[in-house]
C-alpha atoms as a PDB file:
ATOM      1  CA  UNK A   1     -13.331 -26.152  -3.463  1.00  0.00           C
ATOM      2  CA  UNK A   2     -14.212 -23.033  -4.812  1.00  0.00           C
ATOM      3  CA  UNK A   3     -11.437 -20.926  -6.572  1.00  0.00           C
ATOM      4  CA  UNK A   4     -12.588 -17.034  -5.585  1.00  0.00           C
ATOM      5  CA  UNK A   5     -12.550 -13.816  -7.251  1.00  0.00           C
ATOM      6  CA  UNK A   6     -11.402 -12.142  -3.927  1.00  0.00           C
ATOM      7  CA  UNK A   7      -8.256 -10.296  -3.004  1.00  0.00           C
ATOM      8  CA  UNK A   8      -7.741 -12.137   0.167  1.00  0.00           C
ATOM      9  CA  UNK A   9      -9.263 -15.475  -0.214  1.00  0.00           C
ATOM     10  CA  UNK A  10      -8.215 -18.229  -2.677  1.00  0.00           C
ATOM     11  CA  UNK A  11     -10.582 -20.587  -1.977  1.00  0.00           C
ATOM     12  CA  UNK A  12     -13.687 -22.068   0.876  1.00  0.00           C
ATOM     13  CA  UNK A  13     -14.919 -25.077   1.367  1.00  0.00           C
ATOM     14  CA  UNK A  14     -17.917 -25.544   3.910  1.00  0.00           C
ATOM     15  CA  UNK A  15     -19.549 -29.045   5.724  1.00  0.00           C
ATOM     16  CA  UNK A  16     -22.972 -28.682   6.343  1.00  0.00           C
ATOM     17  CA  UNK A  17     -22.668 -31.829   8.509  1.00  0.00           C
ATOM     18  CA  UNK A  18     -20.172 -30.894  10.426  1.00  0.00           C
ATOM     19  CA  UNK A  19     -20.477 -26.883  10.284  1.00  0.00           C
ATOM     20  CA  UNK A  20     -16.639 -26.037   9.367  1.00  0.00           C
ATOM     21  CA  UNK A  21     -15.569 -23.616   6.780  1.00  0.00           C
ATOM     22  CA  UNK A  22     -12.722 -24.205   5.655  1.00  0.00           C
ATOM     23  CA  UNK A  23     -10.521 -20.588   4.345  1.00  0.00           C
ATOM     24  CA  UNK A  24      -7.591 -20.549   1.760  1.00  0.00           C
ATOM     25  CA  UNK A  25      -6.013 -17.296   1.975  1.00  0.00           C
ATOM     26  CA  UNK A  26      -3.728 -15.245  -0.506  1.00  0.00           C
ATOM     27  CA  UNK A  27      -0.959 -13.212   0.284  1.00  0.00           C
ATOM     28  CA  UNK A  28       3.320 -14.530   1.132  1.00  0.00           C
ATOM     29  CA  UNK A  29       1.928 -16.869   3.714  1.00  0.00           C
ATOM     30  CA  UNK A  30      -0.512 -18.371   2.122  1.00  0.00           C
ATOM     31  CA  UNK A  31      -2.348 -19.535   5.109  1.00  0.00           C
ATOM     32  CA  UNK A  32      -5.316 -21.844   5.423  1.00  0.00           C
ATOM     33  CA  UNK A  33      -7.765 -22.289   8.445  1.00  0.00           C
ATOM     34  CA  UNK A  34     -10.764 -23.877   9.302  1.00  0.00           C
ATOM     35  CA  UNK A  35     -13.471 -22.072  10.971  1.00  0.00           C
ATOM     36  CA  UNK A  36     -15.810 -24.351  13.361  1.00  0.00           C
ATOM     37  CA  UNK A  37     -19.803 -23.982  13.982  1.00  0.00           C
ATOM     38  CA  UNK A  38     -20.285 -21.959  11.013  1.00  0.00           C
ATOM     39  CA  UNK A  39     -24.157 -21.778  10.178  1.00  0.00           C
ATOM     40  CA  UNK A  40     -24.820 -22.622   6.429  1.00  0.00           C
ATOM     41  CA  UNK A  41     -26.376 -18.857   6.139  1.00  0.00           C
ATOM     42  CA  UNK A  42     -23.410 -17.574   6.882  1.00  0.00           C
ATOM     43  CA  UNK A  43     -21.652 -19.561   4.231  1.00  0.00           C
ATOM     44  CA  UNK A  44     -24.348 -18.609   1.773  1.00  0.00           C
ATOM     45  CA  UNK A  45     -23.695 -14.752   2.554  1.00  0.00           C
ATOM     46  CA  UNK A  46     -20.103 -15.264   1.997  1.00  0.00           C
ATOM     47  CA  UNK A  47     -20.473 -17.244  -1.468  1.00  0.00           C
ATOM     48  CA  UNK A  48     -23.130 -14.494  -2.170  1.00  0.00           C
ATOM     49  CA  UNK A  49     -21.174 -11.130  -1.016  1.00  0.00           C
ATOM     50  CA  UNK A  50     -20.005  -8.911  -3.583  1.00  0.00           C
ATOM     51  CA  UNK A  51     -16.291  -8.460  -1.265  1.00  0.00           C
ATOM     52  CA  UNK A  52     -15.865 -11.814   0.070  1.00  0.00           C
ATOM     53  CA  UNK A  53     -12.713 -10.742   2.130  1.00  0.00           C
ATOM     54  CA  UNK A  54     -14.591  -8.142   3.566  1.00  0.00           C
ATOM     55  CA  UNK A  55     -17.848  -9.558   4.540  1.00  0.00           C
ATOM     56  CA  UNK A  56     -15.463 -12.334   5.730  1.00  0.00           C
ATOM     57  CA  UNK A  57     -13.767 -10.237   7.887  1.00  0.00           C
ATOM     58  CA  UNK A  58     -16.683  -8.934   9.229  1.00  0.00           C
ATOM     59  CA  UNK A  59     -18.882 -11.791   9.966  1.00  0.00           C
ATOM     60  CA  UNK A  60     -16.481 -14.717  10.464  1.00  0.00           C
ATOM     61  CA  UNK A  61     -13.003 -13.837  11.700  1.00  0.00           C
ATOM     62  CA  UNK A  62     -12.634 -13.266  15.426  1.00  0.00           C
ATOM     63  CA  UNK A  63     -16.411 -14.657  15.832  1.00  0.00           C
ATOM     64  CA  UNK A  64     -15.704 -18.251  15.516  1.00  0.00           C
ATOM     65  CA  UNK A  65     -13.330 -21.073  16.769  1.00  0.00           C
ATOM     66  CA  UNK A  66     -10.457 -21.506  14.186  1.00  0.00           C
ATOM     67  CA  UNK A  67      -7.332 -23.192  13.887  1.00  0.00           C
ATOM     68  CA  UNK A  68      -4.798 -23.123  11.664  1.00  0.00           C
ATOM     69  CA  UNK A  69      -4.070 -26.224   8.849  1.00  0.00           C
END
């Protein structure tokens, strides 16, 4: 799993296979979800983003099934 340089994520993990993303996020909580029918692009744009917790925000959150873990 890939520690990040990112103020709001810690770390991803993705599954080609089975298209989840798995999210670590930073902050009191600490909170950690895993995102479902994620396309490998858009993991690839993620890894590749210069703000990871933005482009996150803007192409993952609220656009695909989640659930908390």
């Amino acid at each position: 799993m890939p520690a990040l340089d990112s103020e709001a994520l810690s770390f991803v993990r993705y599954d080609p296979k089975e298209r989840t993303l798995f999210a670590s996020f930073r902050g009191r909580r600490h909170r950690s979800y895993v995102y479902d029918g994620v396309p490998p692009e858009e993991y690839e744009a993620l890894m590749a983003a210069a703000s990871k917790g933005a482009w996150f925000n803007a192409h993952i959150r609220d656009r695909y099934p989640f659930r908390e873990v």
